[in-house]
N, C-alpha and C. Protein backbone atom coordinates (compact mmCIF):
# COMPACT_ATOMS: atom_id res chain seq x y z
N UNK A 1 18.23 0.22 5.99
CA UNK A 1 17.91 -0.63 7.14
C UNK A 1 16.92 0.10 8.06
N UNK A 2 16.43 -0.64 9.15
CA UNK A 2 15.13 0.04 9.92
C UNK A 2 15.67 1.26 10.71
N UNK A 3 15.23 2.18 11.20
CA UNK A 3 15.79 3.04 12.33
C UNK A 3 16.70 2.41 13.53
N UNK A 4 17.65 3.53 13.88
CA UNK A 4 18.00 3.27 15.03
C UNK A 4 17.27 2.72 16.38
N UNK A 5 16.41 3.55 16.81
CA UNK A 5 15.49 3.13 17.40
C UNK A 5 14.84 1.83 17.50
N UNK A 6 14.66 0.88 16.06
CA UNK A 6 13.92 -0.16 15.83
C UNK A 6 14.86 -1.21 16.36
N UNK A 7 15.96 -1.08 15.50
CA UNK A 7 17.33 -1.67 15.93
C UNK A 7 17.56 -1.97 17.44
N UNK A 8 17.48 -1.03 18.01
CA UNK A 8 17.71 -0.84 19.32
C UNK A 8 16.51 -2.22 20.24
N UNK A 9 15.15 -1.99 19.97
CA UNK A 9 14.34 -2.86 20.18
C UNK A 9 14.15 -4.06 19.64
N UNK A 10 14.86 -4.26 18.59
CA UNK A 10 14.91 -5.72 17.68
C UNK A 10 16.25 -6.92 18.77
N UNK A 11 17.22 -5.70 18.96
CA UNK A 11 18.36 -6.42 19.64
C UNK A 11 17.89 -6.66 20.98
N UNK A 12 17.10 -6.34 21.87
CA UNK A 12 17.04 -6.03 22.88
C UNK A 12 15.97 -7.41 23.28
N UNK A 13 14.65 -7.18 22.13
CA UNK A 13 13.81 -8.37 22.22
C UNK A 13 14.37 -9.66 21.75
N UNK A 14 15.55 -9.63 20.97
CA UNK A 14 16.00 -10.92 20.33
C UNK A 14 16.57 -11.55 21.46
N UNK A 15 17.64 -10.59 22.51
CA UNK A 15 18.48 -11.49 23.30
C UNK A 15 17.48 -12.08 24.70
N UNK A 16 16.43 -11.38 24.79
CA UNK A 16 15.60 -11.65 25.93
C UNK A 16 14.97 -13.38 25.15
N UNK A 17 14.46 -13.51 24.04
CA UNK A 17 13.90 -14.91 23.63
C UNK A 17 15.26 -15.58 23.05
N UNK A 18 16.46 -15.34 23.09
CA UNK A 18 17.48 -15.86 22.97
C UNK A 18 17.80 -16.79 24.28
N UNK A 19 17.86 -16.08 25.33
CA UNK A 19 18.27 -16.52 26.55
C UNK A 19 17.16 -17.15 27.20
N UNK A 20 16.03 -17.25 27.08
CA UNK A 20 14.81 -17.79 27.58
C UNK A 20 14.66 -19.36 27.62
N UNK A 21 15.19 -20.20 28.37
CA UNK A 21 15.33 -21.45 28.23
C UNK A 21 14.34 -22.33 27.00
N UNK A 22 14.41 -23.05 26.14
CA UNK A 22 13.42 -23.22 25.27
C UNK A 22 14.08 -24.76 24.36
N UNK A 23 13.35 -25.22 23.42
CA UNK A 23 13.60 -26.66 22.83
C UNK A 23 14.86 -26.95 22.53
N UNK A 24 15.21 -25.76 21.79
CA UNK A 24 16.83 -25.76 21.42
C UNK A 24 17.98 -26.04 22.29
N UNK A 25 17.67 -24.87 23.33
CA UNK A 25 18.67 -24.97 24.64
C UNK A 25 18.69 -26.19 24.85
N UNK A 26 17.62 -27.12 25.26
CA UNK A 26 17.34 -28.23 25.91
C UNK A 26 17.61 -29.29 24.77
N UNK A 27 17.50 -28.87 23.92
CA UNK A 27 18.25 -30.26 22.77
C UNK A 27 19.79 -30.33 22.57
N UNK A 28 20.51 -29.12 22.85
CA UNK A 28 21.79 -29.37 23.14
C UNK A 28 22.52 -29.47 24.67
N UNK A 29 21.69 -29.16 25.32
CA UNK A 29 22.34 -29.92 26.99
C UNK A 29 21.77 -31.59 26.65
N UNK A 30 21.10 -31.75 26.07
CA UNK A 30 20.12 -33.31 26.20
C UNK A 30 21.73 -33.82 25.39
N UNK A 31 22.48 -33.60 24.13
CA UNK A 31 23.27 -33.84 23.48
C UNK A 31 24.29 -33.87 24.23
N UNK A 32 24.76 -32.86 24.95
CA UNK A 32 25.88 -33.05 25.83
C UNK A 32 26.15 -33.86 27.06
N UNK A 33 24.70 -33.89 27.42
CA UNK A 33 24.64 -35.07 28.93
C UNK A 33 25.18 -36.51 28.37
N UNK A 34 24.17 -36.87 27.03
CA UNK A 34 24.39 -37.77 26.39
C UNK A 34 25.61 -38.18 25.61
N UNK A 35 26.39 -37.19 25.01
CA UNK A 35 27.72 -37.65 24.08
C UNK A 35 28.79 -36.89 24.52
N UNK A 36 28.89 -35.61 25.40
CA UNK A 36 29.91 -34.94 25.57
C UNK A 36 29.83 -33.69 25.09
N UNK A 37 31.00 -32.76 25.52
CA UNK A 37 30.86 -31.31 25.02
C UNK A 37 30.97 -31.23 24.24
N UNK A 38 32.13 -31.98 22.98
CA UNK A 38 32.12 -31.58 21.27
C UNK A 38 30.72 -31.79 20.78
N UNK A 39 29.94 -33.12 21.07
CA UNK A 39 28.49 -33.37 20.64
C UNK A 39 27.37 -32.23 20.96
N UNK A 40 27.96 -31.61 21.89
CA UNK A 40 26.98 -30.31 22.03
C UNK A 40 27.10 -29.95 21.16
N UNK A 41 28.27 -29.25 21.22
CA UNK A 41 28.73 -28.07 20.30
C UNK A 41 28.29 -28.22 18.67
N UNK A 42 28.62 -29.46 18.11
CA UNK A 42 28.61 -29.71 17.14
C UNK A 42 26.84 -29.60 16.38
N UNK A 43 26.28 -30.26 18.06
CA UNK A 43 24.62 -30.43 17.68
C UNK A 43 24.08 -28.46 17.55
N UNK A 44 24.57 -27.53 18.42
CA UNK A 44 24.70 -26.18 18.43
C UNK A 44 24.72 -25.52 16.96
N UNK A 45 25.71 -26.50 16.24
CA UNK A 45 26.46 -25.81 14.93
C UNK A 45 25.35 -26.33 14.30
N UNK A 46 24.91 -27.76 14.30
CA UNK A 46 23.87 -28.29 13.23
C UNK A 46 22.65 -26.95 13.83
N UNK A 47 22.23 -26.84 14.39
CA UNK A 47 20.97 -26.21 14.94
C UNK A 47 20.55 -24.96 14.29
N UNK A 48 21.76 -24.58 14.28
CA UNK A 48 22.42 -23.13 13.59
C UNK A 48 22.08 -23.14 12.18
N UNK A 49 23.02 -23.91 11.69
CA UNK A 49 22.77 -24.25 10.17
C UNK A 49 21.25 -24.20 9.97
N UNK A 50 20.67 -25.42 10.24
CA UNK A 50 19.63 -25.54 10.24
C UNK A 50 18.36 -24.49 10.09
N UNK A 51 18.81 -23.47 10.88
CA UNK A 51 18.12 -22.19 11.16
C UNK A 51 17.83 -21.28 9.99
N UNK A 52 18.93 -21.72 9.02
CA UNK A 52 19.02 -20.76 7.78
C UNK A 52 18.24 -21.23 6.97
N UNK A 53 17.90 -22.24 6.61
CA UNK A 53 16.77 -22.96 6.25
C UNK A 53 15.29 -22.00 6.07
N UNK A 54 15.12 -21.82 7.77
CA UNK A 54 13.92 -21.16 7.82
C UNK A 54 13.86 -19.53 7.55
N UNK A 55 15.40 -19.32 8.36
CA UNK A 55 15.23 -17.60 7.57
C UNK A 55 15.50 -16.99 6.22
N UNK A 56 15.67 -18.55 5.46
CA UNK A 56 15.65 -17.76 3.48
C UNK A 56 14.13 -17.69 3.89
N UNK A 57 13.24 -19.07 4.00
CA UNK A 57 12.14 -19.36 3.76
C UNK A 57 11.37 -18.07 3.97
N UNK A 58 11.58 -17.39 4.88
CA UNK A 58 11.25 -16.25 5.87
C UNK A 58 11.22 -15.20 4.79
N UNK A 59 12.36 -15.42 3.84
CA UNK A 59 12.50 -14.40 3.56
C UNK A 59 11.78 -14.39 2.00
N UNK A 60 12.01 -15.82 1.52
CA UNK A 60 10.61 -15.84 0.65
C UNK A 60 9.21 -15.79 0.87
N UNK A 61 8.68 -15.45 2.20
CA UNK A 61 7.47 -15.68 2.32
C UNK A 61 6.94 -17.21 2.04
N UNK A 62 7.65 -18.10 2.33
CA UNK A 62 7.58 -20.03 2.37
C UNK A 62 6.38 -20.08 3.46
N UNK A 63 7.00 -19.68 4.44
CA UNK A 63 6.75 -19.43 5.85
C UNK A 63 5.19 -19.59 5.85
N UNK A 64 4.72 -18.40 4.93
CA UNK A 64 3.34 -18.59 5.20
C UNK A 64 2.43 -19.59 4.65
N UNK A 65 3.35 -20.89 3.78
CA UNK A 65 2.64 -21.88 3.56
C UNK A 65 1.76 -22.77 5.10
N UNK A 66 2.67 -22.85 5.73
CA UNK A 66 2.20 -22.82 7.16
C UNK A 66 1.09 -22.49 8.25
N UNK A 67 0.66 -21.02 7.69
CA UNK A 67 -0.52 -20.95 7.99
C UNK A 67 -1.60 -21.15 7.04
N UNK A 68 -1.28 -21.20 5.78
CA UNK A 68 -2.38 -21.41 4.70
C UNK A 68 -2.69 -22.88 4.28
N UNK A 69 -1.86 -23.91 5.02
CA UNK A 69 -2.00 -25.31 4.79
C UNK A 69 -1.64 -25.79 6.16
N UNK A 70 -2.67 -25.60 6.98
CA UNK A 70 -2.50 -26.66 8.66
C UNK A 70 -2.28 -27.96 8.26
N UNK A 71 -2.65 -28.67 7.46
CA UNK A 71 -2.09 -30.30 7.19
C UNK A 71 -0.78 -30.08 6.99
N UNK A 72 -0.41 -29.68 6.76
CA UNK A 72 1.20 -29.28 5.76
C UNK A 72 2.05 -29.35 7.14
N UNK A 73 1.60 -27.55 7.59
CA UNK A 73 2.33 -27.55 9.26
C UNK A 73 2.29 -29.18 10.21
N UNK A 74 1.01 -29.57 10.34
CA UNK A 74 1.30 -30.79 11.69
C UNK A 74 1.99 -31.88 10.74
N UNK A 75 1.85 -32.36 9.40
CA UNK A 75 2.89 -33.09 9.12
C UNK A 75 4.42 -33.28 9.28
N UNK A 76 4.90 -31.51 9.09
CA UNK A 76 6.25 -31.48 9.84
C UNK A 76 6.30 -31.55 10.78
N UNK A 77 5.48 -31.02 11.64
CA UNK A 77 5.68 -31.03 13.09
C UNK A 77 5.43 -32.34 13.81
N UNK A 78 4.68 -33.00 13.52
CA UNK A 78 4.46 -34.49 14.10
C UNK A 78 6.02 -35.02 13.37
N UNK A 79 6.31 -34.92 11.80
CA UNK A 79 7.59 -35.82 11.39
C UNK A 79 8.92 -35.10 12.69
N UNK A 80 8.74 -34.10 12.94
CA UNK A 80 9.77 -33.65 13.67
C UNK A 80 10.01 -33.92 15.00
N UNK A 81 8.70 -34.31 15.57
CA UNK A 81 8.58 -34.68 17.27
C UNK A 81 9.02 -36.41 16.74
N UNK A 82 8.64 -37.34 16.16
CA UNK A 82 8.55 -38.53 15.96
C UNK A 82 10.68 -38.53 15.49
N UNK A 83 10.71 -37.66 14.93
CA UNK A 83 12.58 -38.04 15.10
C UNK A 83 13.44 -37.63 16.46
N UNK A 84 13.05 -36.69 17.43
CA UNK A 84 13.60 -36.67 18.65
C UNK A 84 13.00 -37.80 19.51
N UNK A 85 11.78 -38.46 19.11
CA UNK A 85 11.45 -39.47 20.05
C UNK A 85 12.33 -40.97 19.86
N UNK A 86 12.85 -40.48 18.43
CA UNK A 86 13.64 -41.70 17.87
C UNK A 86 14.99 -41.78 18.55
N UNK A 87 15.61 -40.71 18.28
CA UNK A 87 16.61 -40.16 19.14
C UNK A 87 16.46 -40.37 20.27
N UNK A 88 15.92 -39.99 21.23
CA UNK A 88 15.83 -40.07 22.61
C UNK A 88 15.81 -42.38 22.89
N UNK A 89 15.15 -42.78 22.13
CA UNK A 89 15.11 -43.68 22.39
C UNK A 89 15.82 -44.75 22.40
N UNK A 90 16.96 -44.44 20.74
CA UNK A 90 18.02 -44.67 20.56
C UNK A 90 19.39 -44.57 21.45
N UNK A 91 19.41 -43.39 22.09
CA UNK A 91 20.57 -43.09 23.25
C UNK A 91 19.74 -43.91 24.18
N UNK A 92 18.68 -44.03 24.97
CA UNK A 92 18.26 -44.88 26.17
C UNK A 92 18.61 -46.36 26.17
N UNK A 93 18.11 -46.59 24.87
CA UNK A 93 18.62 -48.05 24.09
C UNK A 93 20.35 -48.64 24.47
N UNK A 94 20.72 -46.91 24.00
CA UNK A 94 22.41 -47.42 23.47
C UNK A 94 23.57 -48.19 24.38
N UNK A 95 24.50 -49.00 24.51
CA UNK A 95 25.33 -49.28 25.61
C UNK A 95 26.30 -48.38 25.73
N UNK A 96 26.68 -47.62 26.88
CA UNK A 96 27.98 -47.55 27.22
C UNK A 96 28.90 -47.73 26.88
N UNK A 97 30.28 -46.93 26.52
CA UNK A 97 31.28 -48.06 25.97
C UNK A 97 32.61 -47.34 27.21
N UNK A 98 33.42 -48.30 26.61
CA UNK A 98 34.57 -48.02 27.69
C UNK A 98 35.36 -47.27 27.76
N UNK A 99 36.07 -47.00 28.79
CA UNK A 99 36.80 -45.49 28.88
C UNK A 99 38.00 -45.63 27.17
N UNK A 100 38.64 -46.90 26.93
CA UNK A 100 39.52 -47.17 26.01
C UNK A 100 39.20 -46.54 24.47
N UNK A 101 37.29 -46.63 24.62
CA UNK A 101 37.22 -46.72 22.99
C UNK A 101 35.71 -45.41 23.06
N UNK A 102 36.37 -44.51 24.30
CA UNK A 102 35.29 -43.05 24.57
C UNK A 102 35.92 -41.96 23.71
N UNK A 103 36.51 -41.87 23.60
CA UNK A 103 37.73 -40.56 22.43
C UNK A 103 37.55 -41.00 20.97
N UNK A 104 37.31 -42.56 20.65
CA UNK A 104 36.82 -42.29 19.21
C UNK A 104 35.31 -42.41 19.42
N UNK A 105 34.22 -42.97 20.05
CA UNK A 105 32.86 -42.73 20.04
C UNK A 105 32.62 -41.25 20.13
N UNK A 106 33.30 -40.23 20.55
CA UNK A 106 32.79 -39.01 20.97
C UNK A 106 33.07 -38.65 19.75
N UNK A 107 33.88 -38.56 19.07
CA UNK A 107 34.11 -38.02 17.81
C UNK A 107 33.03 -38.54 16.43
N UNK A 108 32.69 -39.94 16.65
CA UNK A 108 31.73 -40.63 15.76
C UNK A 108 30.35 -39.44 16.38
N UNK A 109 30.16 -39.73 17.26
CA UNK A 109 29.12 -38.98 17.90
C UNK A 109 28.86 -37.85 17.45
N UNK A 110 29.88 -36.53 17.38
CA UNK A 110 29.86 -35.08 17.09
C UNK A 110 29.65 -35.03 15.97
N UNK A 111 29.92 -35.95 14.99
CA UNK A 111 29.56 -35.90 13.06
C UNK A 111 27.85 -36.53 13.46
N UNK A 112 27.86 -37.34 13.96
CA UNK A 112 26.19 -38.14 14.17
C UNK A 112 25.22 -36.47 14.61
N UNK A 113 25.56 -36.03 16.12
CA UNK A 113 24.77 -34.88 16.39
C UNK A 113 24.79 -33.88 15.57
N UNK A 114 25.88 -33.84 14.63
CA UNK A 114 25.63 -32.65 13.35
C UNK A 114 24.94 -32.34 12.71
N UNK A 115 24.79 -33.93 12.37
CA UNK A 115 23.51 -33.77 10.83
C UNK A 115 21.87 -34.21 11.75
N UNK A 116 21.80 -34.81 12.38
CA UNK A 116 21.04 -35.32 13.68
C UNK A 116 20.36 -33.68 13.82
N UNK A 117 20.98 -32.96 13.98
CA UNK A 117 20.54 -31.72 14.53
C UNK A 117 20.75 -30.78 13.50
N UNK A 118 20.74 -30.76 12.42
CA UNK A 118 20.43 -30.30 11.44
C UNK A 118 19.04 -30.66 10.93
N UNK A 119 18.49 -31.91 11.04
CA UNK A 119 17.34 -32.37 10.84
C UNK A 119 16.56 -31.86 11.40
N UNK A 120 16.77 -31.71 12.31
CA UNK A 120 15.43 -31.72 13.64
C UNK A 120 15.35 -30.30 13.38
N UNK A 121 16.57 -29.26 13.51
CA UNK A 121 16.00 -28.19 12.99
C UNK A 121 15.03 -27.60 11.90
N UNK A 122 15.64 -28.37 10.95
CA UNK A 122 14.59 -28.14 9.41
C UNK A 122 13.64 -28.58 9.97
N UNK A 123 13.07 -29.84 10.54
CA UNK A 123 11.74 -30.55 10.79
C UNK A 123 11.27 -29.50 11.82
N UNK A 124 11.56 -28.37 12.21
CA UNK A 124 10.30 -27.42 12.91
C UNK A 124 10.38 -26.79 12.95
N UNK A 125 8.20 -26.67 12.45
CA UNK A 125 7.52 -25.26 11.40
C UNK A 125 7.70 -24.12 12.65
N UNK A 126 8.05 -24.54 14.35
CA UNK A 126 7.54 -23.49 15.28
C UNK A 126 8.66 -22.40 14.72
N UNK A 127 9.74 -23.02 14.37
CA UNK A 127 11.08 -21.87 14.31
C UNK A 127 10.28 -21.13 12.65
N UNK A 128 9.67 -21.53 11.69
CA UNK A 128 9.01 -21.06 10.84
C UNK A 128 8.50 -19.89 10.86
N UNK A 129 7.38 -20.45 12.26
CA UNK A 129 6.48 -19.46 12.07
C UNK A 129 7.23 -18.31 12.76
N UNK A 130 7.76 -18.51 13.92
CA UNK A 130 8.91 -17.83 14.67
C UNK A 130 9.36 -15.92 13.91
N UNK A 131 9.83 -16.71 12.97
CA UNK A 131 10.43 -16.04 12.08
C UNK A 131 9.92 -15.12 11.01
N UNK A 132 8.61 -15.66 10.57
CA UNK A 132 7.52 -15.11 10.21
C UNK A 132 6.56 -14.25 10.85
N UNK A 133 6.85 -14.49 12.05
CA UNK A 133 5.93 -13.70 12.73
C UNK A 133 6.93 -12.55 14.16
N UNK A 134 8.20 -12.84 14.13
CA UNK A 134 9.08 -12.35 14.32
C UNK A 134 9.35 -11.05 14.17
N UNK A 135 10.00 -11.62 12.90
CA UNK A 135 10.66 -10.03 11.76
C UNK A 135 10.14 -9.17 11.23
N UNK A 136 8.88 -9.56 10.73
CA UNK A 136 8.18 -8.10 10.09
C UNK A 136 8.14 -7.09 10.99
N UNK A 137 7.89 -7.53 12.58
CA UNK A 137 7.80 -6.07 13.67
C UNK A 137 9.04 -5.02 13.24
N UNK A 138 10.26 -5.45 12.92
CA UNK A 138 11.51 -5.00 12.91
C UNK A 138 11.83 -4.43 11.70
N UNK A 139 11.25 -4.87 10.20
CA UNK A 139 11.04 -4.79 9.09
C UNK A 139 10.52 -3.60 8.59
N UNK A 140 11.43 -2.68 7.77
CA UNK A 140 10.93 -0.82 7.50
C UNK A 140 11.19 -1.05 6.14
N UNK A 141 9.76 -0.95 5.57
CA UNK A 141 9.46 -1.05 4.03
C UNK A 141 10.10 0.08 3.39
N UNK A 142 9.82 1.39 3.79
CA UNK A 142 10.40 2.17 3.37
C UNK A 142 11.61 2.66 3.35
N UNK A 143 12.87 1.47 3.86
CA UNK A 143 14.13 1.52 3.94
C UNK A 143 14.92 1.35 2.25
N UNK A 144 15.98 1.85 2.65
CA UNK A 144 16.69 1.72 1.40
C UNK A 144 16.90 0.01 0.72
N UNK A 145 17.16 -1.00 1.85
CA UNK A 145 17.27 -2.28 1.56
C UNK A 145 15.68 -3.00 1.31
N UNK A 146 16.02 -4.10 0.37
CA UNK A 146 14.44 -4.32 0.07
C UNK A 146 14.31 -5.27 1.01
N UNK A 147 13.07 -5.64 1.33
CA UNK A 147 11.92 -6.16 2.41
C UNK A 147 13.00 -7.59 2.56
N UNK A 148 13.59 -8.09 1.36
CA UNK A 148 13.75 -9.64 1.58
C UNK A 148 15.18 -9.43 2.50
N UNK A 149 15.79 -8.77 1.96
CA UNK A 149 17.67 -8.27 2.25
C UNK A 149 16.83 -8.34 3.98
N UNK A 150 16.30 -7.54 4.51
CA UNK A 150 16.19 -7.27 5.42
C UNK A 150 15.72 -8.36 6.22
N UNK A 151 15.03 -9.58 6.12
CA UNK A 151 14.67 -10.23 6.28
C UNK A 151 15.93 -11.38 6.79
N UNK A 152 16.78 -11.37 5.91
CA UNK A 152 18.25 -12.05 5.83
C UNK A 152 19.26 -11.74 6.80
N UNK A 153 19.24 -10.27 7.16
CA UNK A 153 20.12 -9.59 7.63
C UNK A 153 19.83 -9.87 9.23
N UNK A 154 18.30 -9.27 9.66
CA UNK A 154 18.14 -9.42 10.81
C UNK A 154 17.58 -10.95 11.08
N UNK A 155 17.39 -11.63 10.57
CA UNK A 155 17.22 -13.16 10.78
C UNK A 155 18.42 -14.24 10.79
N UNK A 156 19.10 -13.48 10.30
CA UNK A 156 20.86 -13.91 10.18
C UNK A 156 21.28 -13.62 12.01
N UNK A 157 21.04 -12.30 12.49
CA UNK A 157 21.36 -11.80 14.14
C UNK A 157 20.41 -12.86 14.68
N UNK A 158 19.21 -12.83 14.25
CA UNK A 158 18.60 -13.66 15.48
C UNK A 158 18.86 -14.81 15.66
N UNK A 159 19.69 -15.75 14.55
CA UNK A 159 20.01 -17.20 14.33
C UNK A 159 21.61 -17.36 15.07
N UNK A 160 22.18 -16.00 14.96
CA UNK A 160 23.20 -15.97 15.77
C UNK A 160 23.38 -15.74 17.32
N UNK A 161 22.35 -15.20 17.59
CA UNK A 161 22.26 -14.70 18.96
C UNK A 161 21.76 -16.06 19.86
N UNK A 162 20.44 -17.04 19.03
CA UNK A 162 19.65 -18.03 19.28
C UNK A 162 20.56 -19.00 19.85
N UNK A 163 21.60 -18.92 19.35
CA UNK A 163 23.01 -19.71 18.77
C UNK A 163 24.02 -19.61 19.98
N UNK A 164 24.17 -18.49 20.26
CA UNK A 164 25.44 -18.00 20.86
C UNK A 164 24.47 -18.38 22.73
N UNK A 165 23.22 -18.28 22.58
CA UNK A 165 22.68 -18.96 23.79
C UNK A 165 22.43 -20.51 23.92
N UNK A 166 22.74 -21.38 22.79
CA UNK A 166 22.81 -22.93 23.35
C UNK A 166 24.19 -23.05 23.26
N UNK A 167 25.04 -22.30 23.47
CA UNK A 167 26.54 -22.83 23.11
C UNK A 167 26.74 -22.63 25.03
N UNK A 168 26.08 -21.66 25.56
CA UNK A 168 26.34 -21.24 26.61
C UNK A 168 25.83 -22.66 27.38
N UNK A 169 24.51 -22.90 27.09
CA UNK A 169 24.03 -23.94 27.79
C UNK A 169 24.90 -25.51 27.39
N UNK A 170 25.57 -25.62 26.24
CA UNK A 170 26.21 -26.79 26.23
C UNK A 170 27.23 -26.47 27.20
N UNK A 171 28.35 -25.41 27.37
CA UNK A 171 29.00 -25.55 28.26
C UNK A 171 28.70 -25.71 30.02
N UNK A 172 27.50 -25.08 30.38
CA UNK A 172 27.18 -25.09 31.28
C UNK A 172 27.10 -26.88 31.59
N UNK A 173 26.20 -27.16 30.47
CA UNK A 173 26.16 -28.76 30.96
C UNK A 173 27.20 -30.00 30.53
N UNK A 174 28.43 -29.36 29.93
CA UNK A 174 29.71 -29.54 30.03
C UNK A 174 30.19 -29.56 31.76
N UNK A 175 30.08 -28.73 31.98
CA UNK A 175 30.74 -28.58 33.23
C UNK A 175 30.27 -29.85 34.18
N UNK A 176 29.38 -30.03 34.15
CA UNK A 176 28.28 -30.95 34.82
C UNK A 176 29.03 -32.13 35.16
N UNK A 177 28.72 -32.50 33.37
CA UNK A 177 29.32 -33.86 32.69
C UNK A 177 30.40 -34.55 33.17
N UNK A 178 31.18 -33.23 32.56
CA UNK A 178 33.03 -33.49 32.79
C UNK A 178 32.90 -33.67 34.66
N UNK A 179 32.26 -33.72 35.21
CA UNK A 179 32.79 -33.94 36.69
C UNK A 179 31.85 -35.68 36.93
N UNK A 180 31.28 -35.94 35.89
CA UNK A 180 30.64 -37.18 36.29
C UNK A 180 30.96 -38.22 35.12
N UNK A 181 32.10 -37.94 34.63
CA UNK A 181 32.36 -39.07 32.95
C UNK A 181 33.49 -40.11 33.86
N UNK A 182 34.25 -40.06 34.98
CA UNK A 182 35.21 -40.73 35.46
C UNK A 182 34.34 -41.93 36.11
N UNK A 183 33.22 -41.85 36.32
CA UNK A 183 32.76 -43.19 36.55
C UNK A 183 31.55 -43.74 35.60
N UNK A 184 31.71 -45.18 35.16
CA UNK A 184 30.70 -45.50 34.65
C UNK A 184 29.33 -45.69 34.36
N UNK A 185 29.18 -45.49 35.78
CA UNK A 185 27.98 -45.77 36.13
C UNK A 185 27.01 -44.05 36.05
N UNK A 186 27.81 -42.82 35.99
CA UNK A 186 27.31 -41.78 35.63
C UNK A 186 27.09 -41.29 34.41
N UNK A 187 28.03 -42.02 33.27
CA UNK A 187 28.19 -41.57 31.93
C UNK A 187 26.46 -42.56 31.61
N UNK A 188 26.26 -43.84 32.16
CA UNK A 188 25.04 -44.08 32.13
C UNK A 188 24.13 -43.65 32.45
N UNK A 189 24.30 -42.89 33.30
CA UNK A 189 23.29 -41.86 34.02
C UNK A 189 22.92 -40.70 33.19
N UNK A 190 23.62 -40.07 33.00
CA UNK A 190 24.03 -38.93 31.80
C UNK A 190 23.53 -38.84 30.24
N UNK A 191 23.80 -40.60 29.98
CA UNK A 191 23.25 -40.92 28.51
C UNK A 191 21.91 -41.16 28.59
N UNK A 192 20.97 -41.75 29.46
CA UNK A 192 19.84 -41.74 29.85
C UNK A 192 19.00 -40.49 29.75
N UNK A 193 19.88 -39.74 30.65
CA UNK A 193 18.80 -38.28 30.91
C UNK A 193 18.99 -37.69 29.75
N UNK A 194 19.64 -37.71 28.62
CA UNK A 194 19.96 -36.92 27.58
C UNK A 194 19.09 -37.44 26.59
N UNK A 195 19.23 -39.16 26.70
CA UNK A 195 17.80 -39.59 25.80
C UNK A 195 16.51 -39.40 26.24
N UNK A 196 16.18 -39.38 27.70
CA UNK A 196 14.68 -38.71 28.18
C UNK A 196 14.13 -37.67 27.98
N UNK A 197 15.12 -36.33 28.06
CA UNK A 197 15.10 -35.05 27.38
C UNK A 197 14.91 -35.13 26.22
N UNK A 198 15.39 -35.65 25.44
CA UNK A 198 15.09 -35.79 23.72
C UNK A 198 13.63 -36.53 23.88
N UNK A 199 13.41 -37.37 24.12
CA UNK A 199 12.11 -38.17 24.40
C UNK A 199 10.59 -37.00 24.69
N UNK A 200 11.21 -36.32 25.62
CA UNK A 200 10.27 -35.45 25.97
C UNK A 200 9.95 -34.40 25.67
N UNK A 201 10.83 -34.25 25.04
CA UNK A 201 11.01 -32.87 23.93
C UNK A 201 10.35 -33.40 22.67
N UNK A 202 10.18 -34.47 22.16
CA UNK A 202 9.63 -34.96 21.15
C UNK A 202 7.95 -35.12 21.62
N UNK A 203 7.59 -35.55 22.69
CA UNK A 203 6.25 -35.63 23.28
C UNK A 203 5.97 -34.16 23.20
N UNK A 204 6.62 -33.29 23.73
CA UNK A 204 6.14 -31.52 24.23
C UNK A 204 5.61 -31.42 23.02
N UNK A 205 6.75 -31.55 21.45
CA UNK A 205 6.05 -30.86 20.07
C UNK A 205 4.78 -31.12 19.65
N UNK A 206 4.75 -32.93 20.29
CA UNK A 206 3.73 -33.71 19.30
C UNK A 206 2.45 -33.04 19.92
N UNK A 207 2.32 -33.20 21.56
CA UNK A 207 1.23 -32.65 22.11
C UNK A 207 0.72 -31.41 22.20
N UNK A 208 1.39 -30.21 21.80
CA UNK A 208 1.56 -28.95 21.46
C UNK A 208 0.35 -28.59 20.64
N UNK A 209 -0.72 -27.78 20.96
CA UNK A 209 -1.74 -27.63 20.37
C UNK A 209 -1.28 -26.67 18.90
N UNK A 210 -0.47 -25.79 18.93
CA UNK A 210 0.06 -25.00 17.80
C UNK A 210 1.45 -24.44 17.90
């Protein structure tokens, strides 16, 4: 594995762009305003998953299809902004339902934000390139583990760490929630801003020069 030293700076730079407010964070508070804290959480877990996706890819060198085919990259990336805009529009769309039949929608919901957010993860090349352009700083060829292992190992921490910072932000906007779900007229409020956030988070990617 890389030096101590490297280690030391790999962990140090990971938790600083871990904690750095960013799409992810904001796609699982957007989930929780909108469906509740399990729907965070759950959208957290898809996000996660999702993540591994890009750090095999990472670790096959996929990654750099990305820069060697720009059509390739904005196709995902436009397919990926065009499904949070769907999303977002879908919750703005959606009705309210009643306090009687909120304990089984939240639960329909947390399987929906799972795979929902499993998608959206795979659909973006930014976490790609991320990762690609990430890890090699951290990456010691001349280590006993080969280039790919290593690739796995510390892309595995950064998917966990990435991770362990939207779980923070779903609870945070848990807290929020849970003090505004006793009236109706806020859980509408709530489901709105969670589909606008998704909405706009889908505009940020599309308009995103790279």
């Amino acid at each position: 594995m890389p030096s101590t030293e490297l280690l030391i700076a790999f962990f140090a730079t990971t938790a600083i762009f871990a904690y750095i407010p960013g799409p992810a964070m904001l796609y699982a508070a957007a989930q929780t305003m909108a469906r509740g804290r399990w729907s965070g959480l759950t959208a957290a877990l898809g996000i996660h998953l999702g993540g591994y996706v890009h750090v095999f890819a990472a670790a096959a060198g996929l990654s750099v299809l990305f820069h060697a085919v720009p059509p390739l990259y904005l196709a995902v990336k436009l397919g990926g902004a065009l499904y949070l805009i769907w999303l977002g529009v879908a919750l703005l769309r959606k009705r309210v339902e009643g306090a009687v039949a909120l304990s089984v929608l939240e639960r329909k919901s947390a399987r929906r934000a799972f795979f929902e957010s499993i998608t959206v993860e795979v659909l973006n090349p930014k976490t790609a390139i991320f990762f690609m352009a990430f890890l090699p700083q951290f990456i010691d060829a001349s280590a006993a583990f080969p280039v790919w292992l290593q690739f796995v190992v510390l892309g595995t921490i950064v998917n966990l760490m990435f991770s362990s910072a939207d779980i923070v932000c779903v609870f945070l906007a848990g807290m929020v929630v849970g003090r505004l779900r006793r009236s109706s007229g806020a859980q509408r409020l709530m489901q709105r801003a969670g589909g606008a956030v998704l909405v706009g988070l889908g505009l940020h990617v599309a308009l995103q020069k790279s």
